[in-house]
Protein backbone atom coordinates (compact mmCIF):
# COMPACT_ATOMS: atom_id res chain seq x y z
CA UNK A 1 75.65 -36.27 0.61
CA UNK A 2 76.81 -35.56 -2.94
CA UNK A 3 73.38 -33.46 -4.00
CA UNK A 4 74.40 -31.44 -0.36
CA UNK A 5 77.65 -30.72 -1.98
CA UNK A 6 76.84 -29.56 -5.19
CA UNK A 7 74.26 -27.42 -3.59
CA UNK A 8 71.40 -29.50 -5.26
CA UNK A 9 70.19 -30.40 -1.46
CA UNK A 10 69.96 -27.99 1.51
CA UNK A 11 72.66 -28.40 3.88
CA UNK A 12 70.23 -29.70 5.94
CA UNK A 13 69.86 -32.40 3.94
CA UNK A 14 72.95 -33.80 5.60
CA UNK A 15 71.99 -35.23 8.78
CA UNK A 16 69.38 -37.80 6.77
CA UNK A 17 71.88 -38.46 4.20
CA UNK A 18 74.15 -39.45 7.22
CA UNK A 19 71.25 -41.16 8.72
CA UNK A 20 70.82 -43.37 5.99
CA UNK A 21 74.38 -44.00 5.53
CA UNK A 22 73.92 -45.33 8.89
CA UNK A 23 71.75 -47.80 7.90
CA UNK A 24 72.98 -49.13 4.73
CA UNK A 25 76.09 -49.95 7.27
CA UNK A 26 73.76 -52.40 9.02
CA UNK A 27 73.09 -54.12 5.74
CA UNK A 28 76.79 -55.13 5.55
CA UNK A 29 77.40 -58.77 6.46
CA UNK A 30 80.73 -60.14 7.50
CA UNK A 31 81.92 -61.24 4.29
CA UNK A 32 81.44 -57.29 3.29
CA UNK A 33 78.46 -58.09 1.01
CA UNK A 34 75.46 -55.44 1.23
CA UNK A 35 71.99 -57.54 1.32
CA UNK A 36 68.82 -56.30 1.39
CA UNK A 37 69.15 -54.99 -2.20
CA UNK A 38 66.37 -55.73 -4.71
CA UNK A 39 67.13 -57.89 -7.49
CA UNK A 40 65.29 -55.69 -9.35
CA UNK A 41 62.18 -53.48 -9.21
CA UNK A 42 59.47 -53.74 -11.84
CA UNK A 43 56.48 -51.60 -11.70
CA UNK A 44 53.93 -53.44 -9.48
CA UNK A 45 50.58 -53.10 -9.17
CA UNK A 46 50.23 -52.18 -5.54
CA UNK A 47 52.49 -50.96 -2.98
CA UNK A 48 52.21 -54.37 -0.70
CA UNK A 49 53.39 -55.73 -4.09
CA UNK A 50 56.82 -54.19 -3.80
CA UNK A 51 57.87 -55.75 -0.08
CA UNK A 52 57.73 -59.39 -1.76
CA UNK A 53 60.70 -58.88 -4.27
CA UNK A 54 63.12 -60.76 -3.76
CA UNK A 55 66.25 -58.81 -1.69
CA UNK A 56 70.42 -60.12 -2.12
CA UNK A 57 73.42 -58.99 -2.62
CA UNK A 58 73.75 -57.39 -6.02
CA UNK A 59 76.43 -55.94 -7.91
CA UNK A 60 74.82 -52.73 -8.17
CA UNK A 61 74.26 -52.39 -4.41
CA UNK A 62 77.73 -52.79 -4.06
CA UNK A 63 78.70 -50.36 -6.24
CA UNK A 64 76.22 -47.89 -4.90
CA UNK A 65 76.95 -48.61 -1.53
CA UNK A 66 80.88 -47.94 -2.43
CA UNK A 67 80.03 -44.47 -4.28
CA UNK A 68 77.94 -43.69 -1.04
CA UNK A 69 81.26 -44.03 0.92
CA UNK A 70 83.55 -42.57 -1.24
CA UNK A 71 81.61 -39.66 -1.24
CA UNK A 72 81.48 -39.54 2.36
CA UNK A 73 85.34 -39.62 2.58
CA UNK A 74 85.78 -36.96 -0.37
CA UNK A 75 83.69 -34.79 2.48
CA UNK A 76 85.54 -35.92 5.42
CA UNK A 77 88.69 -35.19 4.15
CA UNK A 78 87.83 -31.86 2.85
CA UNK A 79 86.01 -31.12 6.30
CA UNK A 80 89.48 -31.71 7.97
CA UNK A 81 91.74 -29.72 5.78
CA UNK A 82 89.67 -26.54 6.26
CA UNK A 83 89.69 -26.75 10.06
């Protein structure tokens, strides 16, 4: 969403941005915690190799997942003041 608005991404772009936002909702568990994150990514040797890290809440995938939304706001409310 943010690479849309600073024209570093078609506008295109936005529909998978939104897409994915869509997703990393589904990752949220009740307590608000967003799992599914790796807890951490070294290079591996195949690509099989990289579905077998270990996935958890992490601080980082909070804060991702937070900047993510925030951004998506920042649009939303600018999207409403110019109509």
């Amino acid at each position: 969403m943010k690479a849309v608005r600073l024209h570093m991404l078609e506008p295109g772009n936005m529909a998978r941005a939104l897409k994915a936002m869509d997703g990393v909702i589904t990752k949220i568990n009740p307590e608000g915690a967003v799992e599914g994150v790796s807890g951490g990514t070294p290079i591996m040797p195949t690509i099989d190799a990289y579905g077998k890290l270990t996935r958890y809440p992490t601080l980082y995938g909070q804060g991702l997942t937070l900047l993510m939304f925030s951004e998506y706001l920042l649009q939303e409310k600018a999207r409403t003041q110019n109509n």
